[in-house]
Protein backbone atom coordinates (compact mmCIF):
# COMPACT_ATOMS: atom_id res chain seq x y z
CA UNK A 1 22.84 6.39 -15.58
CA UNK A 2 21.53 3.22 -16.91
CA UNK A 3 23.27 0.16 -14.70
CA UNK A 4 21.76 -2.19 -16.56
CA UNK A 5 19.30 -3.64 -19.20
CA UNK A 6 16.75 -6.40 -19.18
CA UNK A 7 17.05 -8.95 -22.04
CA UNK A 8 13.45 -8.43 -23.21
CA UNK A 9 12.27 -5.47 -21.80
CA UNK A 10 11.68 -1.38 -23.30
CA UNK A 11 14.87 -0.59 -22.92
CA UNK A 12 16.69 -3.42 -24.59
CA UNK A 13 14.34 -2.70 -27.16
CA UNK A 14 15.33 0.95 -27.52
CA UNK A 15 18.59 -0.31 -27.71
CA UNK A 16 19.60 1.50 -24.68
CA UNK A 17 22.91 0.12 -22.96
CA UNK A 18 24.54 0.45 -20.17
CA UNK A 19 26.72 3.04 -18.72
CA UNK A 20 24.10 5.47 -21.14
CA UNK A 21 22.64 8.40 -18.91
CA UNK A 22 19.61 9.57 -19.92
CA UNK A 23 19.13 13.55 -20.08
CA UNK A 24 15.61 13.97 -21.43
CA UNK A 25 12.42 11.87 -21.48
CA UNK A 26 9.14 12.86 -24.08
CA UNK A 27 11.00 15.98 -24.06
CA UNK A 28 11.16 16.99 -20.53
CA UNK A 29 15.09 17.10 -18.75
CA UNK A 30 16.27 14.42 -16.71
CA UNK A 31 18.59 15.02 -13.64
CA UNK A 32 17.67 11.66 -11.94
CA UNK A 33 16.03 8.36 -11.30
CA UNK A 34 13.27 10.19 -9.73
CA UNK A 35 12.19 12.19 -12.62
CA UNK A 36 11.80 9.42 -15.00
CA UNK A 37 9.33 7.58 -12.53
CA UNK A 38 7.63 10.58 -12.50
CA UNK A 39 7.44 11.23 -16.17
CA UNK A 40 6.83 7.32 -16.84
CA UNK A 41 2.93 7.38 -15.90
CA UNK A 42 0.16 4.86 -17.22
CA UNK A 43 -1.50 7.18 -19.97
CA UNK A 44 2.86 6.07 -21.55
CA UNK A 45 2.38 2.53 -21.58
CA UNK A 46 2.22 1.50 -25.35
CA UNK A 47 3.84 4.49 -26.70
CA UNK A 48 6.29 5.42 -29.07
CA UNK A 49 8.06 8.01 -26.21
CA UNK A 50 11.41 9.57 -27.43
CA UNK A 51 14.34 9.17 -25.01
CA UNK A 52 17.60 11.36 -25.08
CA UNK A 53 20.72 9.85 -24.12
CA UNK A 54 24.46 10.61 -23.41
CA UNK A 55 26.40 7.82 -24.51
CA UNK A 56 29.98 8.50 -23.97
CA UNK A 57 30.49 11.78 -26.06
CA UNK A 58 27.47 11.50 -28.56
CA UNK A 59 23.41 13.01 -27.83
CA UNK A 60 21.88 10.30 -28.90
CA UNK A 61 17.54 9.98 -29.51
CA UNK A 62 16.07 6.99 -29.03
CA UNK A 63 12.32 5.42 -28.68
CA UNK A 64 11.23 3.50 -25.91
CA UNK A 65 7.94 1.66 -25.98
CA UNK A 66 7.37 1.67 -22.06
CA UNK A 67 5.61 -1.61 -20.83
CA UNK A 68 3.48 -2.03 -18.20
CA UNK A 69 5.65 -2.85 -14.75
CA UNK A 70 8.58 -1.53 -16.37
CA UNK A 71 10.59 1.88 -15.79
């Protein structure tokens, strides 16, 4: 579940908010925090990655530009 989002970071900019829990990353499933650091790697950074989310009753897909020092 996303707690919270920076004011000028990725996910501000993929207009994630928070309370939104995030169920799939470039297409793989999402069960945790863990998984998205592992799916977040370098070869990422810069790209257009689309971004599944819950958000209250509604799949929603977003895309998140992930920056470098970000997750």
């Amino acid at each position: 579940m996303v707690d919270g989002v920076e004011t000028a970071g990725a996910a501000k900019k993929a207009e994630l908010e928070p309370g939104d829990i995030i169920v799939a990353f470039a297409g793989s499933p999402v069960s945790g925090g863990d998984d998205i650091h592992s799916l977040l790697t370098a070869d990422r950074i810069g790209i257009s990655t689309p971004l599944k989310v819950l958000r209250q009753l509604e799949l929603l897909t977003l895309e998140v530009v992930p920056q470098e020092g970000q997750s």
